[in-house]
Protein backbone atom coordinates (compact mmCIF):
# COMPACT_ATOMS: atom_id res chain seq x y z
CA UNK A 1 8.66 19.05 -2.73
CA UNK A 2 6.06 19.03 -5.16
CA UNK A 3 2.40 19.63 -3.35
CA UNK A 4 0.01 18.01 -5.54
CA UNK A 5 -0.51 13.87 -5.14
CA UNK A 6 -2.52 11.32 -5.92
CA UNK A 7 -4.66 9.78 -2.99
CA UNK A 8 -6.03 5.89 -3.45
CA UNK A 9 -8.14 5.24 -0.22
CA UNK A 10 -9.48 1.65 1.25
CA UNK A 11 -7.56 -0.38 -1.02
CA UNK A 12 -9.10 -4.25 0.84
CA UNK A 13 -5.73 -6.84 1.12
CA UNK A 14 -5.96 -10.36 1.95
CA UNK A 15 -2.66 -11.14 2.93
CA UNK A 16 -0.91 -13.79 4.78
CA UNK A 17 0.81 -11.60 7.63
CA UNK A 18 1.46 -12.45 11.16
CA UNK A 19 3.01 -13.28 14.31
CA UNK A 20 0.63 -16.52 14.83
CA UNK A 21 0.81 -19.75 12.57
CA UNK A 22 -2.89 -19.41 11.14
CA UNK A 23 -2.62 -15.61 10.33
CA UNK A 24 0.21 -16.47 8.19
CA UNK A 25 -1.53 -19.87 6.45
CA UNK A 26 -5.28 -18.20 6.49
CA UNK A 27 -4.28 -14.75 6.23
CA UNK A 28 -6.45 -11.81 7.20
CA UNK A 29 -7.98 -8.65 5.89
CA UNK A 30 -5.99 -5.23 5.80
CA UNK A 31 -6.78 -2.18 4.19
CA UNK A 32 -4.49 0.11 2.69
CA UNK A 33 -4.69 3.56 1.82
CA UNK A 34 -1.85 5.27 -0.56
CA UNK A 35 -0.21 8.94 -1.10
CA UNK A 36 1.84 9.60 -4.28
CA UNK A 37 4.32 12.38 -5.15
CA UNK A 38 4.63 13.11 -8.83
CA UNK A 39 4.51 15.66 -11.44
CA UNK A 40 1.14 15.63 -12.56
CA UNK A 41 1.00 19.21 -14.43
CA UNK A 42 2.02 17.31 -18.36
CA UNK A 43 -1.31 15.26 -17.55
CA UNK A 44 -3.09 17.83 -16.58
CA UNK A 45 -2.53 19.85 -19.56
CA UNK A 46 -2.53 17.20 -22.17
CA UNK A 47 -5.04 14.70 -20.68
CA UNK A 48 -2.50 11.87 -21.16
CA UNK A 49 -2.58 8.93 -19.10
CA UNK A 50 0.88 7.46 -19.82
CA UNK A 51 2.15 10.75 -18.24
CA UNK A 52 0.48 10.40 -15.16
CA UNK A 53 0.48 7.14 -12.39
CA UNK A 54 -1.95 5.07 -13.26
CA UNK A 55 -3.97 3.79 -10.07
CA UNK A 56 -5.61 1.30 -11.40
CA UNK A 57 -2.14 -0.86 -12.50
CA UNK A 58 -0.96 0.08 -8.58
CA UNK A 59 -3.82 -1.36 -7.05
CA UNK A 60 -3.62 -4.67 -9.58
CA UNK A 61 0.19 -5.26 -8.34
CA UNK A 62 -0.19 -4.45 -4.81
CA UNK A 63 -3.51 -7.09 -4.20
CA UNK A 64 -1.37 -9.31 -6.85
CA UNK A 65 1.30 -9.50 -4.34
CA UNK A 66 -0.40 -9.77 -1.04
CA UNK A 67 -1.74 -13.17 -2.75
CA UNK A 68 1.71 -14.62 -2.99
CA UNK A 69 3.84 -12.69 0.17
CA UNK A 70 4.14 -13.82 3.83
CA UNK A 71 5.82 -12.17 6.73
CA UNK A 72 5.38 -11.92 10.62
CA UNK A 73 5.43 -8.16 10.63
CA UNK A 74 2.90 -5.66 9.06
CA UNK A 75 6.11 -3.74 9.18
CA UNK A 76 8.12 -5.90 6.63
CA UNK A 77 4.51 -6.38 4.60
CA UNK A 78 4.32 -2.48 4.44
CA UNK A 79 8.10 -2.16 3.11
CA UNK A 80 7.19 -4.51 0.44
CA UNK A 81 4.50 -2.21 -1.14
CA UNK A 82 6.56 0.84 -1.31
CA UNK A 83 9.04 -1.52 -2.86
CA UNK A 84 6.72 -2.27 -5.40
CA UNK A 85 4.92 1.43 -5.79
CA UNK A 86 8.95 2.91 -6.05
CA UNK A 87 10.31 0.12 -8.34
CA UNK A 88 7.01 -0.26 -10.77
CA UNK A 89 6.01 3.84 -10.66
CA UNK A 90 8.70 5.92 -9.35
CA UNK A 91 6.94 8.77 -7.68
CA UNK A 92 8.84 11.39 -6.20
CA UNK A 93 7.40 10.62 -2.93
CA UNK A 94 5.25 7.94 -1.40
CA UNK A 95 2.99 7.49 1.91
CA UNK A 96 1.15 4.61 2.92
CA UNK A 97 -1.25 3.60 5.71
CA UNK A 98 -1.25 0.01 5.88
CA UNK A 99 -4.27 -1.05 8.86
CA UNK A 100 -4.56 -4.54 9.78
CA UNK A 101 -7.92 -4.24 10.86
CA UNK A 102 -8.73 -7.20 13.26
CA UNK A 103 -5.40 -8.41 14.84
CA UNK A 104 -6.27 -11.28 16.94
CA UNK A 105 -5.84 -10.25 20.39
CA UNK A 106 -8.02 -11.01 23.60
CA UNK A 107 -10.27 -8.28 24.47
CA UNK A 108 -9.09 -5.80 21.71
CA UNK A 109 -11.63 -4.89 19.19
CA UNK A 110 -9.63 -2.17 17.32
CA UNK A 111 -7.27 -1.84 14.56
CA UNK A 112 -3.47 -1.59 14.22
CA UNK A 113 -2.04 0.83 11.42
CA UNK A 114 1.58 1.68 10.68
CA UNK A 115 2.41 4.66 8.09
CA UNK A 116 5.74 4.46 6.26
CA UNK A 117 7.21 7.06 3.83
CA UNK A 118 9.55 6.93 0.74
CA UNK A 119 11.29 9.92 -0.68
CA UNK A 120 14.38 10.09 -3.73
């Protein structure tokens, strides 16, 4: 496994996700942070950006997506962006944090994260 990767942190999501009617019709805030596996060392000697993953286009598709996708589950939501991340970028390896970070439920003022990998 290679040991360098790319970290994108706090990515905001407004996404129509939820078990209630109005999460999924209003939709709610989630934030999403993002580990990628990939060879980075022709990039690093070349200073290249088409050999490298470019964040920026990863961030564009994934908040491009949440504007269009519902589901019930933040587990479904969170297979669909490492759908998108392995289909669009093919890293060797991906992790994701995906935190809903206000679920609506009586007397609970936390949040609610699930982490999902992806490796070839």
């Amino acid at each position: 496994m290679k040991k360098n990767f790319l970290k994108i942190e706090k990515i905001e999501l407004w996404a129509r996700v939820g078990v209630l009617d109005h999460e999924r019709k209003l939709g709610q805030l989630f934030n999403l942070d993002i580990l990628l596996w990939s060879d980075f060392d022709e990039c690093s000697e070349n200073d290249d950006i088409k050999s490298t993953l470019d964040y920026s286009l990863i961030i564009q598709k994934v908040k491009s997506h949440s504007k269009i996708f519902s589901c019930f589950t933040i587990e479904k939501y969170s297979e669909e962006i490492i759908k998108i991340i392995q289909i669009g970028f093919n890293p060797d390896r991906i992790k994701i944090i995906l935190t809903k970070c206000r679920p609506p439920i009586d007397g609970f003022n936390g949040k609610v994260s699930i982490v999902k990998y992806f490796e070839k």
